[in-house]
PDB file of N, CA and C in Angstrom:
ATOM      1  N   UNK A   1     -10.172 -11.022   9.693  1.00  0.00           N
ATOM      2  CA  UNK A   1      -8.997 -10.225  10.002  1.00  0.00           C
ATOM      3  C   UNK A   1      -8.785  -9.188   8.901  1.00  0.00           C
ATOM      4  N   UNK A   2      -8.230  -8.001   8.949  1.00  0.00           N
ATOM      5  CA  UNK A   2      -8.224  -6.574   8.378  1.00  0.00           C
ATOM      6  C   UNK A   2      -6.949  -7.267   7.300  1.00  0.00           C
ATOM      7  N   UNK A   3      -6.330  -8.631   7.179  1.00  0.00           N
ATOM      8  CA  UNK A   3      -5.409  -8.919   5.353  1.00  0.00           C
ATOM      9  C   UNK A   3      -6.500 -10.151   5.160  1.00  0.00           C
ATOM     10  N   UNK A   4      -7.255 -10.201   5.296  1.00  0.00           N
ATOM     11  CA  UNK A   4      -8.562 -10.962   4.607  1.00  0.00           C
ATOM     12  C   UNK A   4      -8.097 -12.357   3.995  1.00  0.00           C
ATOM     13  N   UNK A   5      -7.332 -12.947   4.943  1.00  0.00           N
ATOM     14  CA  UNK A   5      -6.655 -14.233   4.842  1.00  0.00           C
ATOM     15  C   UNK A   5      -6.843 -14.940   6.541  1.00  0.00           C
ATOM     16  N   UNK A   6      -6.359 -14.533   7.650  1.00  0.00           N
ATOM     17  CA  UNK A   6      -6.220 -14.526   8.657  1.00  0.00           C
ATOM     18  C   UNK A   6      -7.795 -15.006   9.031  1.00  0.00           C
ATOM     19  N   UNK A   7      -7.763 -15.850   9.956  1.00  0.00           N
ATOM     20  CA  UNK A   7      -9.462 -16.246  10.867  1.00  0.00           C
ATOM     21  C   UNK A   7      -8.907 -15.056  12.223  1.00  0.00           C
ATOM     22  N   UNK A   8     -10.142 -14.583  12.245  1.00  0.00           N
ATOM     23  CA  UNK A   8     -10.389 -13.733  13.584  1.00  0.00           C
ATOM     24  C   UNK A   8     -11.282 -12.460  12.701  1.00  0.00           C
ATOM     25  N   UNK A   9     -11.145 -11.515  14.259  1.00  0.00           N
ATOM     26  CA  UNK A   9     -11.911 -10.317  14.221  1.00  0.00           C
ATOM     27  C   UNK A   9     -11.044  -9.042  14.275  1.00  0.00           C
ATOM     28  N   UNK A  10     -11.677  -7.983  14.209  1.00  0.00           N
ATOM     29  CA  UNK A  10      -9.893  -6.853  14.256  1.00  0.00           C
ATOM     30  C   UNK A  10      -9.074  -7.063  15.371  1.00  0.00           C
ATOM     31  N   UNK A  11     -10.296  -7.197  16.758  1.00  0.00           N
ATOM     32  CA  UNK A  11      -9.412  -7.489  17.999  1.00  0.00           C
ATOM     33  C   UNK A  11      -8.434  -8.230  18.037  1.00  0.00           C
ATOM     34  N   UNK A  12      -8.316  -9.325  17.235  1.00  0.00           N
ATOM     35  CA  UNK A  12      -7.306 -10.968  17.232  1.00  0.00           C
ATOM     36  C   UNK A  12      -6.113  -9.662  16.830  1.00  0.00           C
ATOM     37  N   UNK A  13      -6.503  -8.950  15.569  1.00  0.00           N
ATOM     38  CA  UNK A  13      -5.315  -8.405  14.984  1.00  0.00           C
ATOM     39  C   UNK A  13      -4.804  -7.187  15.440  1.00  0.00           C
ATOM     40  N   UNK A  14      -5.624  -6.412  16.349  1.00  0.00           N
ATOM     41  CA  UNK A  14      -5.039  -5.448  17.447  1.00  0.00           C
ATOM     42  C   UNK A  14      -4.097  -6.054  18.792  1.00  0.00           C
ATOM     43  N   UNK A  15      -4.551  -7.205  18.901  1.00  0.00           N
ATOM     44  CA  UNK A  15      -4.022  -7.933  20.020  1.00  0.00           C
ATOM     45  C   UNK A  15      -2.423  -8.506  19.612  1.00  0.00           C
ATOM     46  N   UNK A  16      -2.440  -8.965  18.770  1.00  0.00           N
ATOM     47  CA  UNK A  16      -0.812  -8.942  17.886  1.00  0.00           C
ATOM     48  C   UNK A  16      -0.709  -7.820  18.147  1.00  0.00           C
ATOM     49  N   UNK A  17      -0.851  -6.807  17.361  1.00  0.00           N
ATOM     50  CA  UNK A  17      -0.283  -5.184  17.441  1.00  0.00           C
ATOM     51  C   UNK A  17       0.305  -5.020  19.012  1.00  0.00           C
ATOM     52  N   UNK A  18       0.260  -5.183  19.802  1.00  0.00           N
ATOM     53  CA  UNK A  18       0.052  -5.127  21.362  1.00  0.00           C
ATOM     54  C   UNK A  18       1.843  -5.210  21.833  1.00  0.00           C
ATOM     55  N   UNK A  19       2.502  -4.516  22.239  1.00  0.00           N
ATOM     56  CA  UNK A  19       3.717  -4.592  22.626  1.00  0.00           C
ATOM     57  C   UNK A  19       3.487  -5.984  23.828  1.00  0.00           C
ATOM     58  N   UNK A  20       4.557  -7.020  23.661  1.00  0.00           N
ATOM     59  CA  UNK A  20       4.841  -7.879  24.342  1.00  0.00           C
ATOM     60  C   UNK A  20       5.093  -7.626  26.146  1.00  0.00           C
ATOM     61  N   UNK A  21       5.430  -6.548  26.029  1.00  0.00           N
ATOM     62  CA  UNK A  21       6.035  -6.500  27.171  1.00  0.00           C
ATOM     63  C   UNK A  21       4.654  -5.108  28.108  1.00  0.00           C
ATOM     64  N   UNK A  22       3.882  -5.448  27.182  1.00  0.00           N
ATOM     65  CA  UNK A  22       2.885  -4.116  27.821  1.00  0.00           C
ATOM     66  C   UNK A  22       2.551  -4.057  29.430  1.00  0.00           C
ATOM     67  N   UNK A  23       2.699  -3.465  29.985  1.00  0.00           N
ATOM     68  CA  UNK A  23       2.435  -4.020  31.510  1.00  0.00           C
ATOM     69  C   UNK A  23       0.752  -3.462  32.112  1.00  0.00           C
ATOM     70  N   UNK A  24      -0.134  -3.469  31.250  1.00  0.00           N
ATOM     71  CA  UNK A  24      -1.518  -3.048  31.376  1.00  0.00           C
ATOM     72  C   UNK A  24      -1.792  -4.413  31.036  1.00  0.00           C
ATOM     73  N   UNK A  25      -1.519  -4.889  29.583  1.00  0.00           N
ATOM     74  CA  UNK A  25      -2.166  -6.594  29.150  1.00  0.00           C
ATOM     75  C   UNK A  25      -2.612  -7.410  29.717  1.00  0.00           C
ATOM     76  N   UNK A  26      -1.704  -7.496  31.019  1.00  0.00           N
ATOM     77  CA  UNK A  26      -1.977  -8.929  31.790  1.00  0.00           C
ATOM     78  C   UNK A  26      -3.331  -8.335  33.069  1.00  0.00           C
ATOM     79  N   UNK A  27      -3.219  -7.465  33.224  1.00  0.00           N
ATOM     80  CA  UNK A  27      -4.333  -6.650  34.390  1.00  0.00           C
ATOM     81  C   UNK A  27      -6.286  -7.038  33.225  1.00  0.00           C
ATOM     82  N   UNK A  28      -5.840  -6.354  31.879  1.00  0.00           N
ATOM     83  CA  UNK A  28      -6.910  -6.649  31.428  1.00  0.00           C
ATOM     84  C   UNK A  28      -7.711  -7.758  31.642  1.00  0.00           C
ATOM     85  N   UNK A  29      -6.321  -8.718  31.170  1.00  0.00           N
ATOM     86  CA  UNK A  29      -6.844 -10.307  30.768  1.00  0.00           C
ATOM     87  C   UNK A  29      -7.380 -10.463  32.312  1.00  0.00           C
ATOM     88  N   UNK A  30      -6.922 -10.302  33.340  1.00  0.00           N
ATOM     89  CA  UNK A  30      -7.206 -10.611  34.689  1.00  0.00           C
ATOM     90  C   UNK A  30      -8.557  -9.896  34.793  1.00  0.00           C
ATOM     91  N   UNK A  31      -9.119  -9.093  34.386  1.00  0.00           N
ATOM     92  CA  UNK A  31     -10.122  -8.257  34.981  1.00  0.00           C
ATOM     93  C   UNK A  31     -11.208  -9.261  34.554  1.00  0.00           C
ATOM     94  N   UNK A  32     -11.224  -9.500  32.775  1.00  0.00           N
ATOM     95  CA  UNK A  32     -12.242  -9.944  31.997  1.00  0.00           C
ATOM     96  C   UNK A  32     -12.194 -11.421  32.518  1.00  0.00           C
ATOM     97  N   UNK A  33     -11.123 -11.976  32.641  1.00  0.00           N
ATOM     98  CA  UNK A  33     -11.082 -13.176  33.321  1.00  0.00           C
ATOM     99  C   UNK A  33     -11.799 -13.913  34.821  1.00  0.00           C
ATOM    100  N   UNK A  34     -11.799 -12.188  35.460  1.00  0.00           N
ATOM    101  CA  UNK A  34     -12.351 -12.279  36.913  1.00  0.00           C
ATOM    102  C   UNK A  34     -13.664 -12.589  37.223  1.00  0.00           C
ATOM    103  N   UNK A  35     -13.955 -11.851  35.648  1.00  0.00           N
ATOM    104  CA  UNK A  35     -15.999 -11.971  36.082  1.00  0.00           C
ATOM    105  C   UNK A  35     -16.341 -12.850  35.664  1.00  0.00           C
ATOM    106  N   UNK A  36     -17.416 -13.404  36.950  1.00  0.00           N
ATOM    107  CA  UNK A  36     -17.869 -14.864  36.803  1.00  0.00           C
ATOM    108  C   UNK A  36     -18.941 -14.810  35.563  1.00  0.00           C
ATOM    109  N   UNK A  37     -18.734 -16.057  35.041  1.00  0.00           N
ATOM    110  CA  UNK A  37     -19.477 -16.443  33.840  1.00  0.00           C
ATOM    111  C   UNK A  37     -20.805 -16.044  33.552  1.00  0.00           C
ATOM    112  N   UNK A  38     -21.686 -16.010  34.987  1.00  0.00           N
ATOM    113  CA  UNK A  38     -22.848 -15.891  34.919  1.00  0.00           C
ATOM    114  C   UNK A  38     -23.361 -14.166  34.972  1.00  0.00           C
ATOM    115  N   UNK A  39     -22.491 -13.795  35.239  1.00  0.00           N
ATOM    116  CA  UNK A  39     -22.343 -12.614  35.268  1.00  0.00           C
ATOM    117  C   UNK A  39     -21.869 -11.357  33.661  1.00  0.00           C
ATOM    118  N   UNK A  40     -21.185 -12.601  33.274  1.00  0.00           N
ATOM    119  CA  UNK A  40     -20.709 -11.477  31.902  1.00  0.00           C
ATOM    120  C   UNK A  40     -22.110 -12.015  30.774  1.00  0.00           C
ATOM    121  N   UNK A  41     -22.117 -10.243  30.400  1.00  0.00           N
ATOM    122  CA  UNK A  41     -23.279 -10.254  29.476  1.00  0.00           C
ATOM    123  C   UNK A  41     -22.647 -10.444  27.944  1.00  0.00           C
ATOM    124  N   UNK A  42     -21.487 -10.977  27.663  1.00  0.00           N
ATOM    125  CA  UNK A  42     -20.861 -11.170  26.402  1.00  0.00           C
ATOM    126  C   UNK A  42     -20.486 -12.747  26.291  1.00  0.00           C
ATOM    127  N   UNK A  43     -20.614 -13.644  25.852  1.00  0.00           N
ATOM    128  CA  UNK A  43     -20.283 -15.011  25.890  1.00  0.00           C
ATOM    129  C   UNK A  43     -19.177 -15.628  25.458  1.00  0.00           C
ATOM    130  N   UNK A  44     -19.161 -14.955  23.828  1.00  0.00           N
ATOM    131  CA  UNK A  44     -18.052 -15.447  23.146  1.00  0.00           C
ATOM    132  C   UNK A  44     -16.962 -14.682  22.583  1.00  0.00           C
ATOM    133  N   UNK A  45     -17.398 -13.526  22.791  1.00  0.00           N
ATOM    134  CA  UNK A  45     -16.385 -12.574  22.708  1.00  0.00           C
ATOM    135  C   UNK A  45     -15.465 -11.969  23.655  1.00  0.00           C
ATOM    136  N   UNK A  46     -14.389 -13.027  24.029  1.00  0.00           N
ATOM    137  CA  UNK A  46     -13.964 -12.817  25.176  1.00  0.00           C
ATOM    138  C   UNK A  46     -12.678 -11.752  25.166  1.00  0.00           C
ATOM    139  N   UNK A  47     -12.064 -12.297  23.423  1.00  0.00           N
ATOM    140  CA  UNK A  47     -10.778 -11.580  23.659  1.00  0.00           C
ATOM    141  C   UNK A  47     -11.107  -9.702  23.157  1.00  0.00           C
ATOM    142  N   UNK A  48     -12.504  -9.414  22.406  1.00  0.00           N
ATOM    143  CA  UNK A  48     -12.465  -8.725  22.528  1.00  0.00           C
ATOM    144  C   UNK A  48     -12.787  -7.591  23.568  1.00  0.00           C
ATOM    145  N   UNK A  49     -13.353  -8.596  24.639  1.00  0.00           N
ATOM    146  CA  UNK A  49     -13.847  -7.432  25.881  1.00  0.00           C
ATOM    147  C   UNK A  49     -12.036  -7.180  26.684  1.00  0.00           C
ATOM    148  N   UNK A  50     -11.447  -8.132  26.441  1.00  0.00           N
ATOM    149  CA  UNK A  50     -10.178  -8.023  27.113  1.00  0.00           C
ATOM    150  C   UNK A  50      -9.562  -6.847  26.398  1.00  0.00           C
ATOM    151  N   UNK A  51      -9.355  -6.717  25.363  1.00  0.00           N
ATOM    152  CA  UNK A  51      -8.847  -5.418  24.141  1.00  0.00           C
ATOM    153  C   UNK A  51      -9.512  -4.042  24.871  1.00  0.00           C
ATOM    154  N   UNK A  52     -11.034  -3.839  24.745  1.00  0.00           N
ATOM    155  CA  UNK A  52     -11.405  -2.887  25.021  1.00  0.00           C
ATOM    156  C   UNK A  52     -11.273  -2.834  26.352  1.00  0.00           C
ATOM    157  N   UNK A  53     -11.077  -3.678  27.443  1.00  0.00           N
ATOM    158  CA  UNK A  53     -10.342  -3.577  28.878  1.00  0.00           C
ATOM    159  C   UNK A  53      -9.024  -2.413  28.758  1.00  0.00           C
ATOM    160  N   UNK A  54      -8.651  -3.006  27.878  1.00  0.00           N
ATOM    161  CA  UNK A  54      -6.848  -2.725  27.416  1.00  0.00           C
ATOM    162  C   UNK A  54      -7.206  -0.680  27.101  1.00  0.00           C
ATOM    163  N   UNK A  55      -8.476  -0.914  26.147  1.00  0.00           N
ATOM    164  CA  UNK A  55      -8.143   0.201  25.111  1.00  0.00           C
ATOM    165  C   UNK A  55      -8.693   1.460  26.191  1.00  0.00           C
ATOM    166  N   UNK A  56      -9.391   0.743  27.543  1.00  0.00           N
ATOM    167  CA  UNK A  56      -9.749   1.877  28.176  1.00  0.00           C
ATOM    168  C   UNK A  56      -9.046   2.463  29.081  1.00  0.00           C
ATOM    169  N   UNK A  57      -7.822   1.628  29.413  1.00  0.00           N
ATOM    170  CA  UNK A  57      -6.491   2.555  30.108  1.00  0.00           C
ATOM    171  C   UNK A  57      -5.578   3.271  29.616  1.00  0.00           C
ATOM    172  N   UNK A  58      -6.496   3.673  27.641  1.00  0.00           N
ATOM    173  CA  UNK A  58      -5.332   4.415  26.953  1.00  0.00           C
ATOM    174  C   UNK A  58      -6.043   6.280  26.890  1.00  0.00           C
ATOM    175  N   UNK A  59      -4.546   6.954  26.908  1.00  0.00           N
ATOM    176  CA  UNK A  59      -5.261   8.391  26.958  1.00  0.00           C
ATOM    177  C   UNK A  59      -6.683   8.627  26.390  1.00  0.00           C
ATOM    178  N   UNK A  60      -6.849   8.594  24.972  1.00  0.00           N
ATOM    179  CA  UNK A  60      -8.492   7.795  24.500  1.00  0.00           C
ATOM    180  C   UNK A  60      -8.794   6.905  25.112  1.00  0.00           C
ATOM    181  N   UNK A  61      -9.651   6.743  25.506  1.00  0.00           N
ATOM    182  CA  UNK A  61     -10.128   5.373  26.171  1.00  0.00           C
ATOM    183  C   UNK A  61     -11.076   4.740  24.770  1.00  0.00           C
ATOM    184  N   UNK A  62     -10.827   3.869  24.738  1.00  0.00           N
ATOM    185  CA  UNK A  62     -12.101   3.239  24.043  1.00  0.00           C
ATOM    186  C   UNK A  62     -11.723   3.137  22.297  1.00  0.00           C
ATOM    187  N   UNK A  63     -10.793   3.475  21.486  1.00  0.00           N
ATOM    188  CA  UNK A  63     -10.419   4.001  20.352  1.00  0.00           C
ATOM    189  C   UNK A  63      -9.057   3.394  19.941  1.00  0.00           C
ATOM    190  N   UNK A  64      -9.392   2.811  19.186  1.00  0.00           N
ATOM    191  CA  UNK A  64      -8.057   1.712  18.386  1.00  0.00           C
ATOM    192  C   UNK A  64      -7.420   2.992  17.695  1.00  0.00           C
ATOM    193  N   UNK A  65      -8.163   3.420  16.897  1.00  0.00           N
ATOM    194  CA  UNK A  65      -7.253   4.314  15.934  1.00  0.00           C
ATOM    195  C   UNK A  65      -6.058   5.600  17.082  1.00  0.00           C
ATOM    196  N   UNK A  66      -7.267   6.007  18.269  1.00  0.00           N
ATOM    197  CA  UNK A  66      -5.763   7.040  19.172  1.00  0.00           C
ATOM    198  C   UNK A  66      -5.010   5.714  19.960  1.00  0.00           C
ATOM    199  N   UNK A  67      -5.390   4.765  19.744  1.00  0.00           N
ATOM    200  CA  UNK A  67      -3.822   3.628  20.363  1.00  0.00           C
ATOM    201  C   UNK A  67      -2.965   3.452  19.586  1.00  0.00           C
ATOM    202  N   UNK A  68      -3.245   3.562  18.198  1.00  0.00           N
ATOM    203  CA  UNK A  68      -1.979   3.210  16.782  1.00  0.00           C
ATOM    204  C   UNK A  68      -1.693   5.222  17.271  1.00  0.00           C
ATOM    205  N   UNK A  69      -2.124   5.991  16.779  1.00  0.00           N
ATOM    206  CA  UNK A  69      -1.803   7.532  16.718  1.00  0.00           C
ATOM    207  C   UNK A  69      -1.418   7.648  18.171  1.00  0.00           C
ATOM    208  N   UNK A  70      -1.136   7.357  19.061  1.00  0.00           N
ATOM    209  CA  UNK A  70      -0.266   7.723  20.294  1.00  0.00           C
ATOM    210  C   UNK A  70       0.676   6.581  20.549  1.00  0.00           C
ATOM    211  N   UNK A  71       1.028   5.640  19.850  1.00  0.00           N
ATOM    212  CA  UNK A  71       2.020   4.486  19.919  1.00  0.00           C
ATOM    213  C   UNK A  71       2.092   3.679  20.632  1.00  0.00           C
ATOM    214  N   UNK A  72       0.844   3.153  21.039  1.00  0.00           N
ATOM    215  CA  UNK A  72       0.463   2.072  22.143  1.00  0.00           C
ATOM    216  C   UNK A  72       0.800   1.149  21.337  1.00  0.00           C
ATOM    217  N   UNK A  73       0.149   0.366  20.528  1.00  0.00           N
ATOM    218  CA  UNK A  73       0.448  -0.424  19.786  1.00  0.00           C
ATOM    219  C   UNK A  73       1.534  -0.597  18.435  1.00  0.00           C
ATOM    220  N   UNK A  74       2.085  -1.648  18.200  1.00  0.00           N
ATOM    221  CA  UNK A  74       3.307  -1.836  17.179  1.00  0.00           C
ATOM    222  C   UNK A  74       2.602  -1.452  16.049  1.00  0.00           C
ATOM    223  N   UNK A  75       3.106  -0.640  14.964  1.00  0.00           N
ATOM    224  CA  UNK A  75       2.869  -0.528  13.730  1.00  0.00           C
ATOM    225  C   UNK A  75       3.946  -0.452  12.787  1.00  0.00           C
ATOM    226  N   UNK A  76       4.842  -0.792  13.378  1.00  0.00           N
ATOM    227  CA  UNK A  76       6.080  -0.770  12.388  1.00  0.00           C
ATOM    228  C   UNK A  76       6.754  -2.055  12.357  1.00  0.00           C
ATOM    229  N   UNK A  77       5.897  -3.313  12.912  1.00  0.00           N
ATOM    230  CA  UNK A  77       6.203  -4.713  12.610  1.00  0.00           C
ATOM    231  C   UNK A  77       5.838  -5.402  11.113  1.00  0.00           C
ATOM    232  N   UNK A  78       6.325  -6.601  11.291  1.00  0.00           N
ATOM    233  CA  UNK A  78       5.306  -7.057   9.931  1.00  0.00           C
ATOM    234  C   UNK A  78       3.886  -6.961   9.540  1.00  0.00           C
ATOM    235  N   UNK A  79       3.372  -7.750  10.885  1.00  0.00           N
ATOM    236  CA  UNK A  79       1.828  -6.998  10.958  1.00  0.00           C
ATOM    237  C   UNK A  79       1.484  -6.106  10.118  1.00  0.00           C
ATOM    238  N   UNK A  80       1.744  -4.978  10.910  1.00  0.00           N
ATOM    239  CA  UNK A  80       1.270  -3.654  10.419  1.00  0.00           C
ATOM    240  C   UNK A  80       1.570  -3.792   9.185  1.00  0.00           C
ATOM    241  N   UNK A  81       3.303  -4.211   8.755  1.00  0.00           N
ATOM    242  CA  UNK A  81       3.208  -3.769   7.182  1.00  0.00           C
ATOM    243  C   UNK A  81       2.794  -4.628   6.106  1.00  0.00           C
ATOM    244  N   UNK A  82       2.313  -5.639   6.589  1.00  0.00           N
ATOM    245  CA  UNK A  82       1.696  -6.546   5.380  1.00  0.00           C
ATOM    246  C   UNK A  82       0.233  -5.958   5.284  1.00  0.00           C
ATOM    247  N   UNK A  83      -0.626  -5.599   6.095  1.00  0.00           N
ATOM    248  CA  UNK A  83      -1.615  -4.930   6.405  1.00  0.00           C
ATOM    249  C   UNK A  83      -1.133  -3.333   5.712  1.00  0.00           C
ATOM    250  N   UNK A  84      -0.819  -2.487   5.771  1.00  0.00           N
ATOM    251  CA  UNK A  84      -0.430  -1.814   4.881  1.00  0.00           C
ATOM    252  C   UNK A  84      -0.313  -2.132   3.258  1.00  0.00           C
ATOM    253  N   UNK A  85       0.197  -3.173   2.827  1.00  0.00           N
ATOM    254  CA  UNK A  85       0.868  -3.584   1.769  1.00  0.00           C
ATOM    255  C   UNK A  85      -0.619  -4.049   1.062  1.00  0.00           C
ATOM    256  N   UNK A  86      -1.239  -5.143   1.715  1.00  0.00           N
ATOM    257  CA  UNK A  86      -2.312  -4.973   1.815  1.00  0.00           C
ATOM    258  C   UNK A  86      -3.501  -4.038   1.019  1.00  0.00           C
ATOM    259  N   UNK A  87      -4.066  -2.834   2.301  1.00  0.00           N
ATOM    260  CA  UNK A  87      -4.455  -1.807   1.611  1.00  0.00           C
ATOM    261  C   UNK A  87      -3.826  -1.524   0.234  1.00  0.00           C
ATOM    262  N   UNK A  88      -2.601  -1.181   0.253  1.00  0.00           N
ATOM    263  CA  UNK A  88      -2.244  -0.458  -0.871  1.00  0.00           C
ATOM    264  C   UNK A  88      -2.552  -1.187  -2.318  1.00  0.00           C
ATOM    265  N   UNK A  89      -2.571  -2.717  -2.278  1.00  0.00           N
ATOM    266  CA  UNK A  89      -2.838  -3.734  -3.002  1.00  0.00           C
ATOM    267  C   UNK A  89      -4.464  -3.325  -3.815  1.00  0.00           C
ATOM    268  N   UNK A  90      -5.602  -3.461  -2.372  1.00  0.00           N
ATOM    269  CA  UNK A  90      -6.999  -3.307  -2.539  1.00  0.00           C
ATOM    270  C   UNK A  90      -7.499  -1.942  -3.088  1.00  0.00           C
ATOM    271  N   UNK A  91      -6.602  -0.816  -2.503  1.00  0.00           N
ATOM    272  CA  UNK A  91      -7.138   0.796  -3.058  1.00  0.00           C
ATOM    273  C   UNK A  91      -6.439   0.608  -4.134  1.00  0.00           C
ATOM    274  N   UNK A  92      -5.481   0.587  -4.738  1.00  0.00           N
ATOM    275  CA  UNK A  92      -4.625   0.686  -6.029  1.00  0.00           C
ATOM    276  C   UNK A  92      -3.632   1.930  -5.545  1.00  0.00           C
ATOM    277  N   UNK A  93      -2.554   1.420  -5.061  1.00  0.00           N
ATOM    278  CA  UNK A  93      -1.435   2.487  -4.534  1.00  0.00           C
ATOM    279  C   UNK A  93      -1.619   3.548  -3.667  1.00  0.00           C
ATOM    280  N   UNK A  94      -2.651   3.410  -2.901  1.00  0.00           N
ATOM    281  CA  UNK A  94      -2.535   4.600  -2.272  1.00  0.00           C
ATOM    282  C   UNK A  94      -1.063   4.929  -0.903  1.00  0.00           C
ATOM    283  N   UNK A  95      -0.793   6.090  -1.126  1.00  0.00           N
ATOM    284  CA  UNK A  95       0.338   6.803  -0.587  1.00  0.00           C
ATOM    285  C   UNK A  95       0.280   6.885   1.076  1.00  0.00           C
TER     286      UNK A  95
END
């Protein structure tokens, strides 16, 4: 996870970022959910094919960074700002 404490991958921690009430979320999870097992060419990476499900109904399709820069996702929660706090910790203050 991007505060290097956390178990997961960025997706786990984009997926927090994710407004609760998103009304695309649950369509994703349903899509990636739909295809039969034998069929998906990804095994264990489930929650991230669900994310990039997510990230491709955003004006960018495909791009975490234009989902934080067009306000799809929360960045002004704790999340975000311990992750901020974070960085600023590892670079040495950056602004």
């Amino acid at each position: 996870m991007p505060d290097n404490e956390s178990p997961g991958e960025l997706e786990d921690f984009v997926r927090k970022m994710l407004p609760d009430d998103d009304p695309v979320w649950p369509s994703s999870e349903d899509y990636i959910d739909g295809i039969r097992e034998e069929h998906r060419k990804f095994r264990r990476k489930v929650l991230r094919a669900k994310v990039h499900a997510w990230l491709a109904t955003r004006e960018q399709p495909g791009r975490m960074g234009a989902a934080i820069k067009g306000g799809d996702l929360k960045v002004d929660g704790a999340l975000a700002g311990s992750f901020g706090n974070w960085l600023r910790r590892l670079f040495g203050g950056l602004e």
